[in-house]
N, C-alpha and C. Protein backbone atom coordinates (compact mmCIF):
# COMPACT_ATOMS: atom_id res chain seq x y z
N UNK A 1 11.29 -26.68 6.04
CA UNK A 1 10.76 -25.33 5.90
C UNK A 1 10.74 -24.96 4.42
N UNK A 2 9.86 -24.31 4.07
CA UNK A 2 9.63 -23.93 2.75
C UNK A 2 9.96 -22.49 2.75
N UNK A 3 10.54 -21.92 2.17
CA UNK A 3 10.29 -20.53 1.68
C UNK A 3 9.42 -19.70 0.76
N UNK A 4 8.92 -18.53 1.35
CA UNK A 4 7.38 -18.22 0.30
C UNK A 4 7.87 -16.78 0.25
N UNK A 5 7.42 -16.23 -0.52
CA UNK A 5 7.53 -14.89 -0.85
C UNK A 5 6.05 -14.51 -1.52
N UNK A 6 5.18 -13.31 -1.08
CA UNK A 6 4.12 -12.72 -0.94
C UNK A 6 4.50 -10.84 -1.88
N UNK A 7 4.04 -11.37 -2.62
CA UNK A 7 4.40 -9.39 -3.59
C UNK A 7 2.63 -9.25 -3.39
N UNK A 8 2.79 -7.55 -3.35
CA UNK A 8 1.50 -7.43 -2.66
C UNK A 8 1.49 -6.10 -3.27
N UNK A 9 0.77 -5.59 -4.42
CA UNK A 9 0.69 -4.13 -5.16
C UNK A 9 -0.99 -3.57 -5.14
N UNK A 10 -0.77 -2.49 -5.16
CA UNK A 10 -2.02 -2.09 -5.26
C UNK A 10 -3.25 -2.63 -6.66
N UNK A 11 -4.39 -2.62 -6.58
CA UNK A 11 -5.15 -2.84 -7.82
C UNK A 11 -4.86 -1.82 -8.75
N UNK A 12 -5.23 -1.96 -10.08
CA UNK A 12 -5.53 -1.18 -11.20
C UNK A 12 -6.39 -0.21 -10.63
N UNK A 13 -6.29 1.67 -10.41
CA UNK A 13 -7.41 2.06 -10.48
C UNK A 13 -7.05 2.99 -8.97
N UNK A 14 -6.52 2.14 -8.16
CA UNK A 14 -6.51 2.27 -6.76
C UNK A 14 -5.22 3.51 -6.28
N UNK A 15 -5.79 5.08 -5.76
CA UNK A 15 -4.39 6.00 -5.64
C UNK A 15 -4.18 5.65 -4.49
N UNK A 16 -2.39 6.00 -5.01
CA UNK A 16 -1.30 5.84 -4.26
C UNK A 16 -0.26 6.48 -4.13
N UNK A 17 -0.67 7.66 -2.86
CA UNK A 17 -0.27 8.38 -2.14
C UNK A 17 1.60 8.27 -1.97
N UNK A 18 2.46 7.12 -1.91
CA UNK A 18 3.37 7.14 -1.41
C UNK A 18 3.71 7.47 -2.95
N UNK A 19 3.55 6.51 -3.89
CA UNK A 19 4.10 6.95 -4.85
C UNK A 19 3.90 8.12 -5.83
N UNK A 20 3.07 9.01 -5.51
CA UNK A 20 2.65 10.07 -6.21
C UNK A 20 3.69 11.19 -5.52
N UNK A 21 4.20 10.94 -4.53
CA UNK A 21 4.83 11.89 -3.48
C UNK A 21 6.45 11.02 -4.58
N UNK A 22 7.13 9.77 -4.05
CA UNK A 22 8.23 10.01 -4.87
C UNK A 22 8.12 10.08 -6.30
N UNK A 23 7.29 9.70 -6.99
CA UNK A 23 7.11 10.50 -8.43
C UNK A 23 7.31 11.60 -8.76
N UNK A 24 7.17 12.65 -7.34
CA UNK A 24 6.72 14.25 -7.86
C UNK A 24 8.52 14.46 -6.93
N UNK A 25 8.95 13.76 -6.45
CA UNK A 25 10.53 14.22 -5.89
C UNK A 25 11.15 14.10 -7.21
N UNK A 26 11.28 12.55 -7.77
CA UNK A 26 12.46 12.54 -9.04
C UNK A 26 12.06 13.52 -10.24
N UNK A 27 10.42 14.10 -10.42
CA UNK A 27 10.70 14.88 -11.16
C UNK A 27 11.53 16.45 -10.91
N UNK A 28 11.48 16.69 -9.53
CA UNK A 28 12.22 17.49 -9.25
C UNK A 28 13.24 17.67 -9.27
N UNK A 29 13.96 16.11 -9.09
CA UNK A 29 15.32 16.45 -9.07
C UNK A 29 15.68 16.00 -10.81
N UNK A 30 14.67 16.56 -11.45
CA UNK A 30 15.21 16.41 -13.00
C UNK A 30 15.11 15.16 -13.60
N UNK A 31 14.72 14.35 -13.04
CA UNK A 31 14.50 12.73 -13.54
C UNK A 31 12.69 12.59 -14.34
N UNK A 32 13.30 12.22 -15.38
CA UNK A 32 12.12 12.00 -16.20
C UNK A 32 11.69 10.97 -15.77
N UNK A 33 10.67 10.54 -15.46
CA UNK A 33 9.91 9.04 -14.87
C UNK A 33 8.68 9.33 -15.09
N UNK A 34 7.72 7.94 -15.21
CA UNK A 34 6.35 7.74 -15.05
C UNK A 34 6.16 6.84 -14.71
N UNK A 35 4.85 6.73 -14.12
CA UNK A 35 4.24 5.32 -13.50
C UNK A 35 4.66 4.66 -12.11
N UNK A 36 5.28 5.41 -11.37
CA UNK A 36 6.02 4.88 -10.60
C UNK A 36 5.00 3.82 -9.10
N UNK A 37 5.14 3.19 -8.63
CA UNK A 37 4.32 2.51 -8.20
C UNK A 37 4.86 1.83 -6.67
N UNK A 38 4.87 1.74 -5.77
CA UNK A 38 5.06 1.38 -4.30
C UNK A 38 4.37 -0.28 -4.00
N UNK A 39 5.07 -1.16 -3.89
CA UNK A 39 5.06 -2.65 -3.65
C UNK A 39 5.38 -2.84 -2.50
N UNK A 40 4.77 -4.13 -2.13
CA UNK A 40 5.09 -4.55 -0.85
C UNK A 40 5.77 -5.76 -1.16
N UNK A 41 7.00 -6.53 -0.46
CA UNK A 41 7.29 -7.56 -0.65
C UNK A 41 7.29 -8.64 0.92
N UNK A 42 6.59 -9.74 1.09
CA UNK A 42 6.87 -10.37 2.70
C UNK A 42 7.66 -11.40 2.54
N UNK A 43 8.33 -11.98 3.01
CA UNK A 43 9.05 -13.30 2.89
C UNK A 43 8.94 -13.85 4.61
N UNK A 44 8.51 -15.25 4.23
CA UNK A 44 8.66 -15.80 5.34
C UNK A 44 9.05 -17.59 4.32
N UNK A 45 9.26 -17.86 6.07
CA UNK A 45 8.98 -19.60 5.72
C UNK A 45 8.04 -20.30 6.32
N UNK A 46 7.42 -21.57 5.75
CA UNK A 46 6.47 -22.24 6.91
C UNK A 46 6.91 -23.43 6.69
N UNK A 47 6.48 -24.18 7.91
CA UNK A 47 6.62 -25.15 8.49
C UNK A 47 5.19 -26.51 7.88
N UNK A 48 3.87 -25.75 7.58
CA UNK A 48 2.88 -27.11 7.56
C UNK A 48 3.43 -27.39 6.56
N UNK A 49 2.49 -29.10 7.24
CA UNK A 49 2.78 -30.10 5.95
C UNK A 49 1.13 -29.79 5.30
N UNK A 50 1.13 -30.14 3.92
CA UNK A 50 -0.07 -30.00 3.10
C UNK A 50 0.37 -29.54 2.18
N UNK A 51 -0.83 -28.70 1.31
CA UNK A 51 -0.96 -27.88 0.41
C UNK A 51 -0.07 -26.40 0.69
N UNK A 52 1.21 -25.76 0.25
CA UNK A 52 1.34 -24.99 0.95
C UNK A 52 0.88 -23.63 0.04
N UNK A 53 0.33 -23.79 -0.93
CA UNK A 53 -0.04 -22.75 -1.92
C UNK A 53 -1.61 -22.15 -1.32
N UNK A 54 -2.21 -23.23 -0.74
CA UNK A 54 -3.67 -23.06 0.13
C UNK A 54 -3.48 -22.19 1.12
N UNK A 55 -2.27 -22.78 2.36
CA UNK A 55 -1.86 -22.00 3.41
C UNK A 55 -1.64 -20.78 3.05
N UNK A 56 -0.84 -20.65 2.20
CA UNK A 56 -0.19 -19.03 2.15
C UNK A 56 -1.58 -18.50 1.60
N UNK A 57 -2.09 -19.15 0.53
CA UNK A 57 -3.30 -18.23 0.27
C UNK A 57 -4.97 -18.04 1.42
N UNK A 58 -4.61 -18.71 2.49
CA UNK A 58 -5.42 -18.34 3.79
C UNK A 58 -4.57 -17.76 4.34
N UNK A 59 -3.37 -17.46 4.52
CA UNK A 59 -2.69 -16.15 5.22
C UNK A 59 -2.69 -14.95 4.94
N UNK A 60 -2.91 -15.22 3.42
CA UNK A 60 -2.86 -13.93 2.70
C UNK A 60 -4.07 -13.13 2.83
N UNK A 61 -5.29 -13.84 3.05
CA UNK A 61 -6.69 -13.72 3.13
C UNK A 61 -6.90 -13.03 4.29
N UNK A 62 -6.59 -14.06 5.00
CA UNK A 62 -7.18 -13.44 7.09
C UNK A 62 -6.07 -12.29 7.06
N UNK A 63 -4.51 -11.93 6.69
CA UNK A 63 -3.83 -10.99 7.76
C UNK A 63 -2.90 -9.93 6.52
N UNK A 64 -2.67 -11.01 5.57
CA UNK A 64 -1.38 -9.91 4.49
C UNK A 64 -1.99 -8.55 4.05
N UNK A 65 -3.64 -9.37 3.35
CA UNK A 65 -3.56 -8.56 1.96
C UNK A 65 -5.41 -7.75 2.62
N UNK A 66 -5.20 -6.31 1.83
CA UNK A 66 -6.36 -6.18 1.95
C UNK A 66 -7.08 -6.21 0.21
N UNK A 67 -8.01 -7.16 0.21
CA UNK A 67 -8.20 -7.53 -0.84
C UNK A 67 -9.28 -6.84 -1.86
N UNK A 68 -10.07 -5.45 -0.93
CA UNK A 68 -10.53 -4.33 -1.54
C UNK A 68 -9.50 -3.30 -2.48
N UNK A 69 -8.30 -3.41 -2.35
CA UNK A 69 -7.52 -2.21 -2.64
C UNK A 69 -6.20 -3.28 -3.16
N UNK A 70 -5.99 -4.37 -2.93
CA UNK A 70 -4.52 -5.01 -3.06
C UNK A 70 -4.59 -6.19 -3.92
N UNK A 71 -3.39 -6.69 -4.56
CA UNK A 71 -3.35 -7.63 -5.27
C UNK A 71 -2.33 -8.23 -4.96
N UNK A 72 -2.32 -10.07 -5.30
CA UNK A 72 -0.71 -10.26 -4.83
C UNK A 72 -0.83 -11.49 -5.75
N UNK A 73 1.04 -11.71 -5.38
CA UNK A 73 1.06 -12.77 -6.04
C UNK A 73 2.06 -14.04 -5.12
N UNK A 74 2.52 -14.89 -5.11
CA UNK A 74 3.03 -16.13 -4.50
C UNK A 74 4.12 -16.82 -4.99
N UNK A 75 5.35 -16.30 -4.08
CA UNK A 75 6.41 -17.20 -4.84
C UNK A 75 6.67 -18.71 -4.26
N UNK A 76 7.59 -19.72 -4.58
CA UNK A 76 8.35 -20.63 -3.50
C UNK A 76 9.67 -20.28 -4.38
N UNK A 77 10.85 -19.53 -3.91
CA UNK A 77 11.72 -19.51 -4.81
C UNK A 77 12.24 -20.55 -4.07
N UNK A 78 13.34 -20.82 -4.93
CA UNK A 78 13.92 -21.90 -4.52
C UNK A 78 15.64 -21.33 -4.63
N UNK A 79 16.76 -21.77 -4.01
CA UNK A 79 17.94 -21.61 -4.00
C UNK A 79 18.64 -21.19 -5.38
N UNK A 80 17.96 -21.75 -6.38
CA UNK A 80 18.91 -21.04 -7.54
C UNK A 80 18.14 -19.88 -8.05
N UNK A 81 17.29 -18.77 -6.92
CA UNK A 81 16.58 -18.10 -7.54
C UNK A 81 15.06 -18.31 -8.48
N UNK A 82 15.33 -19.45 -8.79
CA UNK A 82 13.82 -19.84 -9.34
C UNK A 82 13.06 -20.38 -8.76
N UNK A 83 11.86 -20.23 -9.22
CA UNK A 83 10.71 -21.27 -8.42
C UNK A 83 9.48 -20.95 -9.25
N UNK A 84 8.46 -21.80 -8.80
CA UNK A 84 7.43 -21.60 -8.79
C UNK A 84 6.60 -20.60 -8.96
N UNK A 85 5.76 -20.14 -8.92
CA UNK A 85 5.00 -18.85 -8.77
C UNK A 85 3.39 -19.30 -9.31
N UNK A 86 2.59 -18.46 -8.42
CA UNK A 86 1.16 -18.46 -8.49
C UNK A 86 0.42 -17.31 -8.60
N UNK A 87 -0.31 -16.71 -9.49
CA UNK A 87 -0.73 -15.59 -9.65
C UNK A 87 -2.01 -15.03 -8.60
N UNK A 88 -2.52 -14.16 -7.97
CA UNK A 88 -4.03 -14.21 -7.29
C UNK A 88 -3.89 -12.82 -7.52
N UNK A 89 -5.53 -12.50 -7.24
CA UNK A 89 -5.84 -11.43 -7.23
C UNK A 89 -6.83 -10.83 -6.28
């Protein structure tokens, strides 16, 4: 089994409702902040044998990501925290 990790943020450009709502709480409660921004993170593992950077990026295609409004990117971390990584957009 491989482990993959899927970060999944909105595009440049694209509003975002969740974070405009906690942006406008911490300024209330006195917290200076900007930019604040709402991510998605998925983690799974898979099982095929192949290409598994292809797979995840046809999973990401047909079911993760909506690719009008979203951007992501592709980990394989690996046990000491590092790994790999693949950028998409």
């Amino acid at each position: 089994m491989k482990l993959v990790r899927v970060n999944i943020k909105n595009k440049t450009g694209v509003f975002d409702p969740e974070a405009e709502v906690v942006q406008g709480a911490l300024l209330n409660l006195g917290h200076d902040v900007q930019g604040v921004s709402i991510k998605k993170v998925i983690e799974f593992s898979i099982s095929e044998e192949g290409d598994a950077l292809e797979i995840v990026n046809e999973i990401c295609q047909q079911l993760l990501v909506n690719p009008v409004l979203e951007s992501y990117s592709i980990e394989f971390p690996t046990s000491s925290g590092r790994g790999s990584k693949e950028e998409n957009k």
